[in-house]
Protein backbone atom coordinates (compact mmCIF):
# COMPACT_ATOMS: atom_id res chain seq x y z
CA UNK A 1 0.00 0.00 0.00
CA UNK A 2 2.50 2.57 0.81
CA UNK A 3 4.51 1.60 -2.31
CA UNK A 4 1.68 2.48 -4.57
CA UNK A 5 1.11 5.85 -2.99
CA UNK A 6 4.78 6.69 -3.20
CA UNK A 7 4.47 5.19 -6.58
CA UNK A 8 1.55 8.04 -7.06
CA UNK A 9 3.23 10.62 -5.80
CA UNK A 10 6.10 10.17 -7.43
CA UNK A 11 3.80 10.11 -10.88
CA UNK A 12 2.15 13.10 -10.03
CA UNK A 13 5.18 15.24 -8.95
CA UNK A 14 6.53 13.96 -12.81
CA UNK A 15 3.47 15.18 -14.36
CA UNK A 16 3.39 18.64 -12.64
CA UNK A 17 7.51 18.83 -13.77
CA UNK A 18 6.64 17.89 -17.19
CA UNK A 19 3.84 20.70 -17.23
CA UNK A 20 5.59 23.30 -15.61
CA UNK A 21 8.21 22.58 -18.30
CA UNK A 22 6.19 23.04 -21.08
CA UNK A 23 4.21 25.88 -20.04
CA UNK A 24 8.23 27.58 -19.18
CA UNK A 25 8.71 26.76 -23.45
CA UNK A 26 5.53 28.14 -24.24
CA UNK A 27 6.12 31.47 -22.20
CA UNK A 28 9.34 31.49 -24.22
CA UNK A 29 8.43 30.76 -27.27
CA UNK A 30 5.47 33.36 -26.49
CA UNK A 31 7.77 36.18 -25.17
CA UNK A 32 10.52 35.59 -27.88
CA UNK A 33 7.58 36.09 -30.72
CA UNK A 34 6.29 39.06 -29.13
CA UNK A 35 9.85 40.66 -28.84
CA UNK A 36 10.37 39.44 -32.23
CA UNK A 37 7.40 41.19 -33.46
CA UNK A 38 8.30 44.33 -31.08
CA UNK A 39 11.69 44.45 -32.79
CA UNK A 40 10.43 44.87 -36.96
CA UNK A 41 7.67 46.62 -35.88
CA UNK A 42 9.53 49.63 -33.66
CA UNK A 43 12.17 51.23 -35.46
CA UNK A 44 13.29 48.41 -38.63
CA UNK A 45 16.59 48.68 -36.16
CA UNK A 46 17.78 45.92 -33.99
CA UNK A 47 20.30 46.35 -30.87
CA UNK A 48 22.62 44.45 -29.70
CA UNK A 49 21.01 43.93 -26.95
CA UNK A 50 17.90 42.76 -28.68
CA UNK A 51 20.11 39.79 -30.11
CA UNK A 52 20.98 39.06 -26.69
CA UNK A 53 17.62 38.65 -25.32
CA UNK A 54 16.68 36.45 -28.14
CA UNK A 55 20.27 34.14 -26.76
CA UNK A 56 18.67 34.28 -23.62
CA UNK A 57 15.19 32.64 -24.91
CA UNK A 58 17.14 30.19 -26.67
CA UNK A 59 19.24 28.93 -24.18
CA UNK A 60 16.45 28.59 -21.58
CA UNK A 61 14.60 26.34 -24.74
CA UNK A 62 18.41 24.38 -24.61
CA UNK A 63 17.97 24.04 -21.30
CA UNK A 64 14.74 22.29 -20.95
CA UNK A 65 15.76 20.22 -24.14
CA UNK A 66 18.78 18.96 -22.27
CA UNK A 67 16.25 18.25 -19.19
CA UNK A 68 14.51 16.49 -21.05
CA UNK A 69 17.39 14.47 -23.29
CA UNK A 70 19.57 13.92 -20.40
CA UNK A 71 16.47 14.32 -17.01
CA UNK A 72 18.81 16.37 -15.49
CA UNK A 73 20.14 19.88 -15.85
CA UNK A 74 23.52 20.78 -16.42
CA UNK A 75 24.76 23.64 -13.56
CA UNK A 76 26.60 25.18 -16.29
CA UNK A 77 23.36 26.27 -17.90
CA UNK A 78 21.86 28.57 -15.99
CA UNK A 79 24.90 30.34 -14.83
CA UNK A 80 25.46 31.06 -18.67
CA UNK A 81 21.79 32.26 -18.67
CA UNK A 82 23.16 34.91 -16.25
CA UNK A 83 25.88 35.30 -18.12
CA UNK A 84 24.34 36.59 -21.20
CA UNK A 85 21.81 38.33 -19.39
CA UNK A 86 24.56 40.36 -17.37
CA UNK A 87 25.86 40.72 -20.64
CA UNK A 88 23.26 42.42 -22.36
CA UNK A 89 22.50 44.57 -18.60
CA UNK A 90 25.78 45.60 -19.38
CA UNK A 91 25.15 46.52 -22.91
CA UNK A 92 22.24 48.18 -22.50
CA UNK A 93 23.75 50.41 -19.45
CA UNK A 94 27.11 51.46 -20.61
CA UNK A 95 26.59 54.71 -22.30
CA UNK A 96 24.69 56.75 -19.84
CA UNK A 97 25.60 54.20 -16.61
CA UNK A 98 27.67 55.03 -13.68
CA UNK A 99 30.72 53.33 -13.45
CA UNK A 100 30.20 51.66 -10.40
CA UNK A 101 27.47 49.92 -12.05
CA UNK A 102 29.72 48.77 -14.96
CA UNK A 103 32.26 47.33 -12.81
CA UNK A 104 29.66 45.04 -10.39
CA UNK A 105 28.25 44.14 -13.84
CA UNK A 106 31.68 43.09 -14.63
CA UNK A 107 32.40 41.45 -12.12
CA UNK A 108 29.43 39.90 -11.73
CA UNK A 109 30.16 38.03 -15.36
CA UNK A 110 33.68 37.25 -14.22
CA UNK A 111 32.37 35.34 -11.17
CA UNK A 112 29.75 33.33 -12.89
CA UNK A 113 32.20 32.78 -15.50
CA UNK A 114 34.62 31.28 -13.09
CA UNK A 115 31.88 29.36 -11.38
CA UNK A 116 31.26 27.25 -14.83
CA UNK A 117 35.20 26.75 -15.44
CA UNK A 118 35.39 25.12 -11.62
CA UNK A 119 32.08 23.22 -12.00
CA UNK A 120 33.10 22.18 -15.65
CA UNK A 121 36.68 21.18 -14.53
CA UNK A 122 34.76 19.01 -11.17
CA UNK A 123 32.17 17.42 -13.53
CA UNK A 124 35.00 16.12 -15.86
CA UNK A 125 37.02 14.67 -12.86
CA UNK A 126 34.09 12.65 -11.72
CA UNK A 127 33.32 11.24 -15.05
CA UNK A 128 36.87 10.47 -15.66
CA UNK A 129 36.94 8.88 -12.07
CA UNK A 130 33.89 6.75 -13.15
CA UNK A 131 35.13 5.81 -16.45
CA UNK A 132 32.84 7.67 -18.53
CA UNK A 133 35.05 10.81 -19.47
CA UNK A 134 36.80 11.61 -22.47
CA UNK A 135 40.10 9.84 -23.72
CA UNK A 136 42.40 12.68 -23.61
């Protein structure tokens, strides 16, 4: 009996991931066709920082894809997600910021940036510990 409730449980907690998933790539897909739209219908001109936001929808869609290819994911994901969107804070501030902001902005990318080098460098020590890194 309490094997099938777990059992249940553990179903529905799947089916609420799985939806919560799909409704975070239809909000994408959603806000990247509205900015789309927002972008050749303002001025025909598109900003650097426009491209940047459109990275940003795409790698959130890459990151549920690799949930779902791999059920799991990657750390290295998200912090690249804030990343890029430091990035483009930083692009979109830099001509009439203060630069104090500029440089926590900076820094801010060059901690995250670290972060993924460490937590790339420990993920490829435990697969090569369990047999299932590269042969370099």
């Amino acid at each position: 009996m309490q094997n099938r409730i777990k059992r249940t449980v553990h179903r529905g907690i799947l089916h609420i991931e799985k939806s919560l998933l799909l409704f975070i790539v239809a909000g994408t897909v959603w806000a990247a066709g509205y900015d789309i739209v927002a972008m050749f219908s303002g001025q025909g001109k598109m900003a650097l920082a426009d491209l940047f936001l459109l990275f940003i929808y795409a790698e959130i869609l890459g990151m549920v894809g690799a949930f779902y290819k791999d059920h799991r994911i990657p750390v290295t994901l998200p912090i690249i997600i804030a990343i890029t969107a430091l990035t483009r804070m930083l692009v979109l501030t830099t001509k009439e910021g203060e630069a104090i902001s500029i440089i926590y902005e900076s820094s801010g990318i060059l901690i995250l940036a670290v972060a993924a080098f460490v937590l790339t460098q420990k993920e490829r020590i435990s697969l090569h510990k369990l047999g299932i890194g590269d042969e370099k």
